[in-house]
C-alpha atoms as a PDB file:
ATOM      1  CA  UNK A   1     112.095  70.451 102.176  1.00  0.00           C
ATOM      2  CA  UNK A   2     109.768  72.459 105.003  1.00  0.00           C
ATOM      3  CA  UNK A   3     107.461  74.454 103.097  1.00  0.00           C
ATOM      4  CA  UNK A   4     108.816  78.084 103.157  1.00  0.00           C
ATOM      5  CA  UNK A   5     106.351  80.902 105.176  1.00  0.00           C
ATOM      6  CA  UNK A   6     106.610  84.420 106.224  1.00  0.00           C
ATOM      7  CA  UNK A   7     107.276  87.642 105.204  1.00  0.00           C
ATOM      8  CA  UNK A   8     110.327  88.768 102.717  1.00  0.00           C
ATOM      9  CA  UNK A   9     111.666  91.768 101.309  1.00  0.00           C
ATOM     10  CA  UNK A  10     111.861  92.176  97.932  1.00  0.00           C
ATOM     11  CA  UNK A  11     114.790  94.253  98.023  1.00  0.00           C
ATOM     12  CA  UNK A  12     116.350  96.820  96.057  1.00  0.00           C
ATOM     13  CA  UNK A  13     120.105  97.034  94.121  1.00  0.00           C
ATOM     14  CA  UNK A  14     121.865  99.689  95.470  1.00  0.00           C
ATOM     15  CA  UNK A  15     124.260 101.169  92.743  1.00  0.00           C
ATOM     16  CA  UNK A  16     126.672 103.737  93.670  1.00  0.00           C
ATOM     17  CA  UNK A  17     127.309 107.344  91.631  1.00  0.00           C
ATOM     18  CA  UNK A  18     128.158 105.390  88.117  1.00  0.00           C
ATOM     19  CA  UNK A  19     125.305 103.045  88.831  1.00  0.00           C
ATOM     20  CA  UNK A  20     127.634 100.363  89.558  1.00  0.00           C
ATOM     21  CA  UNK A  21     126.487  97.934  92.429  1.00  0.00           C
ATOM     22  CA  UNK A  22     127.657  98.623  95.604  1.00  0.00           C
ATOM     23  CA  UNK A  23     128.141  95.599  98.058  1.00  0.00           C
ATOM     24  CA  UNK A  24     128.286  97.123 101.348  1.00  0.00           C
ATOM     25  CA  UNK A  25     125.087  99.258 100.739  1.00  0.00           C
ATOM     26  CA  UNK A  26     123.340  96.213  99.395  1.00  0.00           C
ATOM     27  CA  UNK A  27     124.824  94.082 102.216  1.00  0.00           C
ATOM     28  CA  UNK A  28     123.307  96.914 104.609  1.00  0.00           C
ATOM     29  CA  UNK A  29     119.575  96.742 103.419  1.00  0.00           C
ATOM     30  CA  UNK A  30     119.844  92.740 104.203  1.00  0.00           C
ATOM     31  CA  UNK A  31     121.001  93.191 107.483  1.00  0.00           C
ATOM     32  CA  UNK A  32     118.306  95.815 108.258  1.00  0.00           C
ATOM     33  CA  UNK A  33     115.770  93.308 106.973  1.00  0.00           C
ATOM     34  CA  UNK A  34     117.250  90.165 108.948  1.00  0.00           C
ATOM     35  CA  UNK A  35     117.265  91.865 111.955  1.00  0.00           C
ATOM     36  CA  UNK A  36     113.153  92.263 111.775  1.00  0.00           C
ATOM     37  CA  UNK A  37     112.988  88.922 110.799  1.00  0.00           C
ATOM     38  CA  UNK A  38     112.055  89.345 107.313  1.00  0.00           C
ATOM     39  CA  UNK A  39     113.385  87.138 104.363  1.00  0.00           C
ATOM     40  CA  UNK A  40     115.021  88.261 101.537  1.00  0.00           C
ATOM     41  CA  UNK A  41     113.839  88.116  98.005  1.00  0.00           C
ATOM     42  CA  UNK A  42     116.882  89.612  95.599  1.00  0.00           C
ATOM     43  CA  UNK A  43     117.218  90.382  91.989  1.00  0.00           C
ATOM     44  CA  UNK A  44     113.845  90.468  91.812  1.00  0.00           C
ATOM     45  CA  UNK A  45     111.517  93.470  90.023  1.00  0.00           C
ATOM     46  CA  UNK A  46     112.190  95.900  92.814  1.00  0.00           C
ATOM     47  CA  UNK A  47     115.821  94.913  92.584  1.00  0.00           C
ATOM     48  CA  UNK A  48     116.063  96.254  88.868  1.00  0.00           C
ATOM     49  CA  UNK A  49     116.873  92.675  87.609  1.00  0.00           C
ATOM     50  CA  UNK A  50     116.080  94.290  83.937  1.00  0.00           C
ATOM     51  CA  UNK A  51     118.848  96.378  84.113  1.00  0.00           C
ATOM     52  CA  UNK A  52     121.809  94.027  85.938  1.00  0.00           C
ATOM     53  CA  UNK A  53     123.719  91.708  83.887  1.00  0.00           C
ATOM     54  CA  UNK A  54     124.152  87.823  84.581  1.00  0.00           C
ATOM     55  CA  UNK A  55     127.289  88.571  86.999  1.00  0.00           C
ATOM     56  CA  UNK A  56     126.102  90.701  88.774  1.00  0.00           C
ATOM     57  CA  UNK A  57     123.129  88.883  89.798  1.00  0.00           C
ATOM     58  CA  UNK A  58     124.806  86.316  90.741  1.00  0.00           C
ATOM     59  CA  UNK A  59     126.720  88.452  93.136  1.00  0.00           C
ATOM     60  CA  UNK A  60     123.342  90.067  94.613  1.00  0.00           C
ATOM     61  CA  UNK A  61     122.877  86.585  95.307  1.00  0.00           C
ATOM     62  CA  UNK A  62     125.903  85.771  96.986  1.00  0.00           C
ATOM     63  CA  UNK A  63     126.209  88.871  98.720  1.00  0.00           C
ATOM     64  CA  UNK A  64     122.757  88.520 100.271  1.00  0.00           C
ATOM     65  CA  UNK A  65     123.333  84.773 101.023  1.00  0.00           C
ATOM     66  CA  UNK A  66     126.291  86.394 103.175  1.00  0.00           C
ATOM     67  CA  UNK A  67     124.772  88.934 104.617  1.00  0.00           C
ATOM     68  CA  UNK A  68     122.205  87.715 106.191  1.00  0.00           C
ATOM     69  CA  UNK A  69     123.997  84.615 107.665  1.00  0.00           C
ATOM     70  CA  UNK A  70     121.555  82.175 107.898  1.00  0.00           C
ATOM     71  CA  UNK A  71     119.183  83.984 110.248  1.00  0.00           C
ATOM     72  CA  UNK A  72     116.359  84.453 107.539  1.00  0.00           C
ATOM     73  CA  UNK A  73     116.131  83.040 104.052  1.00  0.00           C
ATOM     74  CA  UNK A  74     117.295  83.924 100.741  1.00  0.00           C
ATOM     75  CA  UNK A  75     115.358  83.819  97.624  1.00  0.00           C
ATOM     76  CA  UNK A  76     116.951  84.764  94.677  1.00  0.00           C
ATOM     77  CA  UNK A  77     114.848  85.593  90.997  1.00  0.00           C
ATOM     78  CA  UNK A  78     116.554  83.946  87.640  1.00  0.00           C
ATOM     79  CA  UNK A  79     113.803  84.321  85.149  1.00  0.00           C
ATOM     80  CA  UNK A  80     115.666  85.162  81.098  1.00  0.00           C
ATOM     81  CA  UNK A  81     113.350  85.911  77.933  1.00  0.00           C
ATOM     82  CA  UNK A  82     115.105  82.262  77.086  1.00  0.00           C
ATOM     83  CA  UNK A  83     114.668  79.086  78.829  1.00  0.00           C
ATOM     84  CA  UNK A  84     118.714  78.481  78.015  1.00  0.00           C
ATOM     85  CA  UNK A  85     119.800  81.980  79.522  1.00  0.00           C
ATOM     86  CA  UNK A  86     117.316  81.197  82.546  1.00  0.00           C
ATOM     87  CA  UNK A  87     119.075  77.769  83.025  1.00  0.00           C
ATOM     88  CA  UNK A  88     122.190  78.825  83.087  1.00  0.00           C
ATOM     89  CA  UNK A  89     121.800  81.943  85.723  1.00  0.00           C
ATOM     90  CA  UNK A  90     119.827  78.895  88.176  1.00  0.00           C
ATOM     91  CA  UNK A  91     122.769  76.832  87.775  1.00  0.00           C
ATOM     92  CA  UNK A  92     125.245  79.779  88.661  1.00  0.00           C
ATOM     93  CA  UNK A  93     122.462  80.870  91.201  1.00  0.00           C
ATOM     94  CA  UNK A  94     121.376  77.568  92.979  1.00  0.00           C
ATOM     95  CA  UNK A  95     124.999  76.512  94.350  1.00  0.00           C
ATOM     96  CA  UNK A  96     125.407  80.155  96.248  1.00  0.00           C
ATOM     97  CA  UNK A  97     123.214  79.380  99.075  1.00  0.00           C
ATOM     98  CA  UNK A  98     119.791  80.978  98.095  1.00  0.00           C
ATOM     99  CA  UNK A  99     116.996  78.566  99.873  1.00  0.00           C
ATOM    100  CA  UNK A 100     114.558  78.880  96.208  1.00  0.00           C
ATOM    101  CA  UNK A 101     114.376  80.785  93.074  1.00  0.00           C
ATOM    102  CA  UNK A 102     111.707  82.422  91.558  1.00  0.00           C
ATOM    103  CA  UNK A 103     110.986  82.330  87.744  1.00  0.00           C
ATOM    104  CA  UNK A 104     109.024  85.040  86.019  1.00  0.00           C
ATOM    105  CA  UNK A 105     107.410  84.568  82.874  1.00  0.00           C
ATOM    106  CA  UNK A 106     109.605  85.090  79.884  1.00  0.00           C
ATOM    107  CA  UNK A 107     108.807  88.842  78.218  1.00  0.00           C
ATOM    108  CA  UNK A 108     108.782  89.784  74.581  1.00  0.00           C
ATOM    109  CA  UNK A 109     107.832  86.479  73.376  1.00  0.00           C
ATOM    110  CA  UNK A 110     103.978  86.144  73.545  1.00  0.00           C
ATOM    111  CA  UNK A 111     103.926  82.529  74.673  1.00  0.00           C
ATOM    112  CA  UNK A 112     100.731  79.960  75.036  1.00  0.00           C
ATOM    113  CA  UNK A 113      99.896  78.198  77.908  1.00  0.00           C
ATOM    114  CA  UNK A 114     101.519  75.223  76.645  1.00  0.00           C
ATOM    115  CA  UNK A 115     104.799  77.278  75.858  1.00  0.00           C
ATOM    116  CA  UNK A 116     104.748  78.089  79.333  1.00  0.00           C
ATOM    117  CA  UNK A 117     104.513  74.461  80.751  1.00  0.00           C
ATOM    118  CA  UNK A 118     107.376  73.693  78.503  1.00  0.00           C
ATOM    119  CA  UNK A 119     109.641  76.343  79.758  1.00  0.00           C
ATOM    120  CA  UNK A 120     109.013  75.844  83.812  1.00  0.00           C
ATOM    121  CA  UNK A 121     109.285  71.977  83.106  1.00  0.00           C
ATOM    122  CA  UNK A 122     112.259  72.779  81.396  1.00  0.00           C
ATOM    123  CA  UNK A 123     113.556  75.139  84.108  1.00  0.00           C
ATOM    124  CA  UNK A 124     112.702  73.121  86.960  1.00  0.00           C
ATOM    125  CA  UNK A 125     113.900  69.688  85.545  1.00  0.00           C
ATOM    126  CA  UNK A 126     116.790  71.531  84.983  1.00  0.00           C
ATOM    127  CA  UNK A 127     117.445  72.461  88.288  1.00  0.00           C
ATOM    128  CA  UNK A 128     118.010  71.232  92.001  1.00  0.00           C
ATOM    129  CA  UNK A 129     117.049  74.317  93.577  1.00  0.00           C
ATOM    130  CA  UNK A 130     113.296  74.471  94.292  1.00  0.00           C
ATOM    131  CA  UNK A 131     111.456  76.806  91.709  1.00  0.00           C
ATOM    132  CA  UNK A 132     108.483  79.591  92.238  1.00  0.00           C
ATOM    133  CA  UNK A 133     106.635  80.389  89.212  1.00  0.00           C
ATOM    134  CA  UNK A 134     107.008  84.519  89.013  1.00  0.00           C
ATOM    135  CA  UNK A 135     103.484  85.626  87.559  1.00  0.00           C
ATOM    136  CA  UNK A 136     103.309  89.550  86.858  1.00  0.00           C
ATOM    137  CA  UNK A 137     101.984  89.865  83.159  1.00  0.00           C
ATOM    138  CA  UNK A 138     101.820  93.767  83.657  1.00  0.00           C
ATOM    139  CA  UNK A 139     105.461  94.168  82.820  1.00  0.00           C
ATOM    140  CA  UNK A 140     105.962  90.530  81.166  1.00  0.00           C
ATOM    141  CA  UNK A 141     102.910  90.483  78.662  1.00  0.00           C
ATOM    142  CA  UNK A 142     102.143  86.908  80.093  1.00  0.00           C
ATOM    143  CA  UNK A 143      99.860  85.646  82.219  1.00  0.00           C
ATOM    144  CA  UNK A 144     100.456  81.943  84.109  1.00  0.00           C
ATOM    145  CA  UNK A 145      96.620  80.714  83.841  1.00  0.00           C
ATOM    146  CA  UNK A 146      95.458  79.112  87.145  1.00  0.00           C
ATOM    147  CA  UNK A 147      94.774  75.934  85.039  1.00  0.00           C
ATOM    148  CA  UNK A 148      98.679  76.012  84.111  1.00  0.00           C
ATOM    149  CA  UNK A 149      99.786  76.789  87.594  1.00  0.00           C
ATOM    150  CA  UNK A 150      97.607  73.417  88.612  1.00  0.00           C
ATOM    151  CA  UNK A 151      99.772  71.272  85.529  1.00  0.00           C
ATOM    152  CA  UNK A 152     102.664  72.769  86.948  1.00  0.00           C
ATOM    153  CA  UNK A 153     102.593  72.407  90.694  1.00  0.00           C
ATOM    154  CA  UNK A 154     102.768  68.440  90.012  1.00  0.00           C
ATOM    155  CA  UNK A 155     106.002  68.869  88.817  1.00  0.00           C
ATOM    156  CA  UNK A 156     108.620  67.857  91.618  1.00  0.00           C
ATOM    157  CA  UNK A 157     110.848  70.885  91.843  1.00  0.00           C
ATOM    158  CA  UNK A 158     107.299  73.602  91.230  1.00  0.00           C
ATOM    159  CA  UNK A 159     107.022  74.685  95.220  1.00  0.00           C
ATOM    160  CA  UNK A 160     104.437  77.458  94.311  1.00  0.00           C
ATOM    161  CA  UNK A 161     103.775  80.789  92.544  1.00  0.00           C
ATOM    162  CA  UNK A 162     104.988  84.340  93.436  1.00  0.00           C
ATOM    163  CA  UNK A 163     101.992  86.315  92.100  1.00  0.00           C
ATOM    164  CA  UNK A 164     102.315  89.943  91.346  1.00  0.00           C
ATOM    165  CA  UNK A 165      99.030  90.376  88.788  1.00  0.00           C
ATOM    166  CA  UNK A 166      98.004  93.009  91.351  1.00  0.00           C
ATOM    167  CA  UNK A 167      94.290  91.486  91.448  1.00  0.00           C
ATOM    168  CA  UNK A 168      92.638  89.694  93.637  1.00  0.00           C
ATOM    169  CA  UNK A 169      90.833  87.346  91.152  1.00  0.00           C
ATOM    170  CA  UNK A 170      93.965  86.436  90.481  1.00  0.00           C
ATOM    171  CA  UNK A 171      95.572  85.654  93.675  1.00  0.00           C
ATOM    172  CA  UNK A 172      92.043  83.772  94.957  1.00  0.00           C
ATOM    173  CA  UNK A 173      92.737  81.466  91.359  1.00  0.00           C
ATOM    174  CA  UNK A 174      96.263  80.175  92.933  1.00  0.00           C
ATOM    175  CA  UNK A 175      94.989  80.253  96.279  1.00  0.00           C
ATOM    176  CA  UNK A 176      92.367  77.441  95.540  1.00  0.00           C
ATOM    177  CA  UNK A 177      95.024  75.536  94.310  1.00  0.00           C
ATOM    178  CA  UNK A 178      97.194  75.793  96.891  1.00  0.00           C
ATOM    179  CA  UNK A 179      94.349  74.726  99.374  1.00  0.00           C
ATOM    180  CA  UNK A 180      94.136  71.940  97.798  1.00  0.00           C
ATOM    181  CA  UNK A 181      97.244  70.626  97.971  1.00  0.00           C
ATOM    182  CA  UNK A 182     100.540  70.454 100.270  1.00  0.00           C
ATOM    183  CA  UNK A 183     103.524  70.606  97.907  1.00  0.00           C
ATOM    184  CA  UNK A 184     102.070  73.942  96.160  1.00  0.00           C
ATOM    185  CA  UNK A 185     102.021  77.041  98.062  1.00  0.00           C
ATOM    186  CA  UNK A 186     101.112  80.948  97.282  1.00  0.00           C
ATOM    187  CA  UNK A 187     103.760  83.955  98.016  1.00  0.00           C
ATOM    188  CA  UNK A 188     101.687  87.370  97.610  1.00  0.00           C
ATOM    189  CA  UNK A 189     103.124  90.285  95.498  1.00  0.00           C
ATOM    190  CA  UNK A 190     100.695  93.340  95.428  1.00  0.00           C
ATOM    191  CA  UNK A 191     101.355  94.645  98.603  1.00  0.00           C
ATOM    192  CA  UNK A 192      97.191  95.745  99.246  1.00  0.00           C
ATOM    193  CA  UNK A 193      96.827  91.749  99.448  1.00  0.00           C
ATOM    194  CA  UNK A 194      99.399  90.768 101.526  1.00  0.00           C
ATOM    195  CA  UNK A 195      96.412  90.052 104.625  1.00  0.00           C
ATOM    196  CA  UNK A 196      94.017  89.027 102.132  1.00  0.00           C
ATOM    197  CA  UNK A 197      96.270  86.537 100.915  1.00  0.00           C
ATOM    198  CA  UNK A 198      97.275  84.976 104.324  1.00  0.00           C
ATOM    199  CA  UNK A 199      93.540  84.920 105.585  1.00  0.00           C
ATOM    200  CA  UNK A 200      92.864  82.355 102.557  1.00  0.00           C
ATOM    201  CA  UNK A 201      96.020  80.246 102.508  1.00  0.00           C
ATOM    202  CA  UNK A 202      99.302  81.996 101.253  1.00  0.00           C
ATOM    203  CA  UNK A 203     102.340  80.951 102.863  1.00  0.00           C
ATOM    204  CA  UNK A 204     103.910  84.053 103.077  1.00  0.00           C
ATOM    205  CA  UNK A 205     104.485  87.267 100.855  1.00  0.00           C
ATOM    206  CA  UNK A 206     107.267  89.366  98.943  1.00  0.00           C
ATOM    207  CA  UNK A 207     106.971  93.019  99.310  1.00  0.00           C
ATOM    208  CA  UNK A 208     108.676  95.652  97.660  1.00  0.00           C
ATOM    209  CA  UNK A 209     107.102  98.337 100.425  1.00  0.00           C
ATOM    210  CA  UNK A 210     109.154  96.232 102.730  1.00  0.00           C
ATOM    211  CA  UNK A 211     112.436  98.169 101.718  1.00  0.00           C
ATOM    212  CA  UNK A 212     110.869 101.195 102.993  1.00  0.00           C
ATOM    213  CA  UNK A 213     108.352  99.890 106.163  1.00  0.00           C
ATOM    214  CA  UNK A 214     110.300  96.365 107.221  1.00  0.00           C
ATOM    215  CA  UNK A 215     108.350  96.201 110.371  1.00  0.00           C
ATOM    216  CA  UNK A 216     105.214  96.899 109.205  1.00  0.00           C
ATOM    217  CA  UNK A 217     105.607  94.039 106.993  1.00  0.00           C
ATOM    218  CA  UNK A 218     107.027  91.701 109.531  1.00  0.00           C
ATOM    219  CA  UNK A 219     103.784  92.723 111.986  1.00  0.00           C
ATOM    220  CA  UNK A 220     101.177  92.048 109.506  1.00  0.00           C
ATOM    221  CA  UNK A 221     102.542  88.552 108.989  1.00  0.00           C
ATOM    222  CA  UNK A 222     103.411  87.748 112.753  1.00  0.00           C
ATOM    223  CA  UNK A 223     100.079  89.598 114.091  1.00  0.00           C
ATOM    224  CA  UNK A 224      98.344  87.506 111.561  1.00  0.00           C
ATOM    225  CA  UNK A 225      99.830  84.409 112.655  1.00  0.00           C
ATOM    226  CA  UNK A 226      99.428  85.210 116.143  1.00  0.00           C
ATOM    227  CA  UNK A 227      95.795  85.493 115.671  1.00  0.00           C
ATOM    228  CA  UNK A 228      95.985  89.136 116.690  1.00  0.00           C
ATOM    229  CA  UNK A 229      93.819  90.207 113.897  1.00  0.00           C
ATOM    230  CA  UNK A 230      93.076  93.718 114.853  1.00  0.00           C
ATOM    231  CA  UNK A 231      96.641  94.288 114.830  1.00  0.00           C
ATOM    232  CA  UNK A 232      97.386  92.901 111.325  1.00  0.00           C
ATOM    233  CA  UNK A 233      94.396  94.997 109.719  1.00  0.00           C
ATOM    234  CA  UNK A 234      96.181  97.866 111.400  1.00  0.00           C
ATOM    235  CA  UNK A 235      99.489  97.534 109.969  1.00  0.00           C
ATOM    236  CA  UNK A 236      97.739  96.399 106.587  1.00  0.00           C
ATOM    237  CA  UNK A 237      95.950  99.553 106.621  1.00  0.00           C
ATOM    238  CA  UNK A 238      98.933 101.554 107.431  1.00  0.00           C
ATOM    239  CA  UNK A 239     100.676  99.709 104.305  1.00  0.00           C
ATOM    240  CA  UNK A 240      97.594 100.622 102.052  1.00  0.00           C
ATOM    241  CA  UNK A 241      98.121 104.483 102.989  1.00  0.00           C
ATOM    242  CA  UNK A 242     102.205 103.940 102.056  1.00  0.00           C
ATOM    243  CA  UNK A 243     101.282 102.457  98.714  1.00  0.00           C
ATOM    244  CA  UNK A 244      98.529 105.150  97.967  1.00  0.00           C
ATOM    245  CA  UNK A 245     100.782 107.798  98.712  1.00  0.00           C
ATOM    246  CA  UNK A 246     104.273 106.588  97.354  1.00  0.00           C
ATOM    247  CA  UNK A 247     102.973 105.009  93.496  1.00  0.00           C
ATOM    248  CA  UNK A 248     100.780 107.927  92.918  1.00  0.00           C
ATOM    249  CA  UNK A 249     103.983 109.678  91.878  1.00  0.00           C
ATOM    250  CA  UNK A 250     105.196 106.873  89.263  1.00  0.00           C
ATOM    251  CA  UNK A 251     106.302 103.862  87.976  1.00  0.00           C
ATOM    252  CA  UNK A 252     106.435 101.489  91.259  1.00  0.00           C
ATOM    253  CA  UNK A 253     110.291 100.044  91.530  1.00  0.00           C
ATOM    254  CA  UNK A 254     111.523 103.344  90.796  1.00  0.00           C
ATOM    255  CA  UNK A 255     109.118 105.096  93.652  1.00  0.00           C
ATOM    256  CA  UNK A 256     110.514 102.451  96.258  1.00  0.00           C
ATOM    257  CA  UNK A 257     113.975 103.265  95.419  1.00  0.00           C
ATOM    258  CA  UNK A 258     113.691 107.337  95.714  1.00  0.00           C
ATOM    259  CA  UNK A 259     111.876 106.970  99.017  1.00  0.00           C
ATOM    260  CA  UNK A 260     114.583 104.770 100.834  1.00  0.00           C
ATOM    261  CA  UNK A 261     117.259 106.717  99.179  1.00  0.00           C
ATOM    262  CA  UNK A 262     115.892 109.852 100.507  1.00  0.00           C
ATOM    263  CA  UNK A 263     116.537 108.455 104.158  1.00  0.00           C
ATOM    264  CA  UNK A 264     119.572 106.260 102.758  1.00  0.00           C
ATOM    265  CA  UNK A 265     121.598 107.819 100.075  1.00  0.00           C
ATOM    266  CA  UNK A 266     123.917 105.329 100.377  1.00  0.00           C
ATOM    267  CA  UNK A 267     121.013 102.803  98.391  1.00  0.00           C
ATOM    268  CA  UNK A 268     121.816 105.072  95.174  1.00  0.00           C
ATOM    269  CA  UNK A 269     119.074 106.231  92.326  1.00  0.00           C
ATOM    270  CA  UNK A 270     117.963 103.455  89.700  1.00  0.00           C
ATOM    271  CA  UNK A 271     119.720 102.932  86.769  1.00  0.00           C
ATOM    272  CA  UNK A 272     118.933 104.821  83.550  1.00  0.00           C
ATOM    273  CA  UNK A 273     116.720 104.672  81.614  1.00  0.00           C
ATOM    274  CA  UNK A 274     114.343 105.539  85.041  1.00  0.00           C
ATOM    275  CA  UNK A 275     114.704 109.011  86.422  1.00  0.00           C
ATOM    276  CA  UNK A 276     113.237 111.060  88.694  1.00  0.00           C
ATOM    277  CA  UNK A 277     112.265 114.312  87.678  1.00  0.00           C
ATOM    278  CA  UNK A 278     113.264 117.109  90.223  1.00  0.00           C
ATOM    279  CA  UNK A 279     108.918 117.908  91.165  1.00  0.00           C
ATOM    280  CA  UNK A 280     108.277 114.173  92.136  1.00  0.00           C
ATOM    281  CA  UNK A 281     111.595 113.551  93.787  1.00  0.00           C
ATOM    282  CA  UNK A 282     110.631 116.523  96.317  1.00  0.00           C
ATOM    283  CA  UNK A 283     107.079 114.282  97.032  1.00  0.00           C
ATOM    284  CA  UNK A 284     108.523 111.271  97.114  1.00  0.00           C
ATOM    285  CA  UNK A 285     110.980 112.842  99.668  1.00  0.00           C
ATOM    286  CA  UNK A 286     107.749 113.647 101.855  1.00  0.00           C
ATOM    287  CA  UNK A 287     106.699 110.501 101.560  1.00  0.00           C
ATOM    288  CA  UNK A 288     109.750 108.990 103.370  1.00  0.00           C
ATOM    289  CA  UNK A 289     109.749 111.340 105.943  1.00  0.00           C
ATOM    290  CA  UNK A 290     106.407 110.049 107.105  1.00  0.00           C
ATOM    291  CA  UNK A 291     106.771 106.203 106.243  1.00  0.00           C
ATOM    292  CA  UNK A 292     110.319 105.037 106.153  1.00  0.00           C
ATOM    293  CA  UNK A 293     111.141 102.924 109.137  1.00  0.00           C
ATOM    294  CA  UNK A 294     114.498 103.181 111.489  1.00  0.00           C
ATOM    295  CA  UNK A 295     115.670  99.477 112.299  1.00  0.00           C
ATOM    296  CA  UNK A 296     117.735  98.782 115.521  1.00  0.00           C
END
């Protein structure tokens, strides 16, 4: 398969009143994104994949696949605390559509290196849908080392690593491997990186500010690309000031999802245990007066 590039959305679950997903909300935020020309990364940490069960990711998946209609591509996040429960959700996941899936380390279980090789090996032999590693030890506890991420990116069915470690040490330690080969590519997480990363070699990025600035995100990457640099460092620095001002107030999914509720009620709060006290809700409501962009 073409190597996949560009910028994608890492976008959010709505979930109606009972937090229950609502379709036509989530089908809404993919449309918005599509018609930017941003891809779509779903169930993923900004789409509260920690609190959905294994049917209803699968129809986040399906919905999205549907929604946006093959104009821009559809990545879809299956990583379990098991290798068997991740199996089985690629399996259910793989035939709706989505063009990859991304695997994040399993949580709870402190595992080695070598643990890790097994489990991707396991996952991706396991699979016909092209795999991303999913590196963001922050909430997971484990870190893919860039020696591991080399072992793995042999593998057939290993396309490359989303990293969300938030530093750039560790991006630059995928990067090098990704120069270095073809069939191995970088997708950037922390969204302060996303120019850094494509100056040095990343394909493309996932953003979760994208839910709230979709054309910011789409300029850095096509500005970039276009060799319009002044541009890009613009629209990166314009994305720096969103981040600084939005995750000051608190844990960042949650932050993401207040903001583009408070211009889109129809995208819902997140489900429980997160909440949003009454003080920081009215900030965060600031915040998307100033940043959250209209799409037409």
């Amino acid at each position: 398969m073409s190597k996949i590039t560009g910028p994608f959305a890492a976008i959010v679950t709505p979930f109606d009143a009972d937090e229950e997903l609502n379709p036509q909300a989530l089908a809404a935020q993919v449309e918005r994104q599509a018609k930017v020309g941003n891809g779509v990364f779903c169930a993923g940490t900004n789409g509260e994949f920690y609190t959905l069960s294994f049917e209803e990711k699968m129809k986040v998946a399906a919905i999205s696949v549907e929604a946006a209609a093959g104009r821009v591509p559809v990545l879809a996040h299956i990583g379990e605390i098991s290798t068997h429960q991740t199996i089985a959700l690629g399996r259910a996941v793989q035939g709706l559509g989505v063009k990859a899936v991304s695997v994040v380390t399993p949580s709870f279980i402190a595992c080695s290196q070598d643990e890790l090789i097994a489990y991707y090996t396991r996952v991706a032999d396991a699979l016909t849908v092209p795999v991303y590693l999913y590196n963001i030890p922050a909430r997971t506890g484990n870190t893919i080392a860039p020696e591991t991420a080399a072992t793995l990116a042999s593998h057939p069915n290993i396309i490359g690593i989303k990293d969300s470690a938030g530093s750039q040490d560790s991006l630059d330690g995928y990067l090098a491997i990704a120069r270095g080969r073809e069939d191995f590519s970088v997708l950037v997480g922390p969204d302060h990186l996303i120019l850094h990363g494509l100056k040095n070699g990343a394909a493309g990025c996932i953003s979760g500010l994208g839910n709230i600035a979709p054309v910011t995100l789409n300029a850095i990457y096509t500005a970039f690309a276009a060799g319009d640099l002044d541009t890009a460092e613009a629209r990166q620095a314009h994305y720096g000031n969103l981040r600084k001002d939005l995750y000051a107030h608190g844990f960042p999914p949650t932050m993401v999802k207040r903001a583009l509720s408070s211009a889109m009620p129809d995208v819902g709060k997140s489900r429980g245990p997160a909440i949003v006290t009454d003080d920081v809700a009215a900030k965060v409501a600031e915040v998307s007066k100033t940043y959250v962009e209209a799409v037409h």
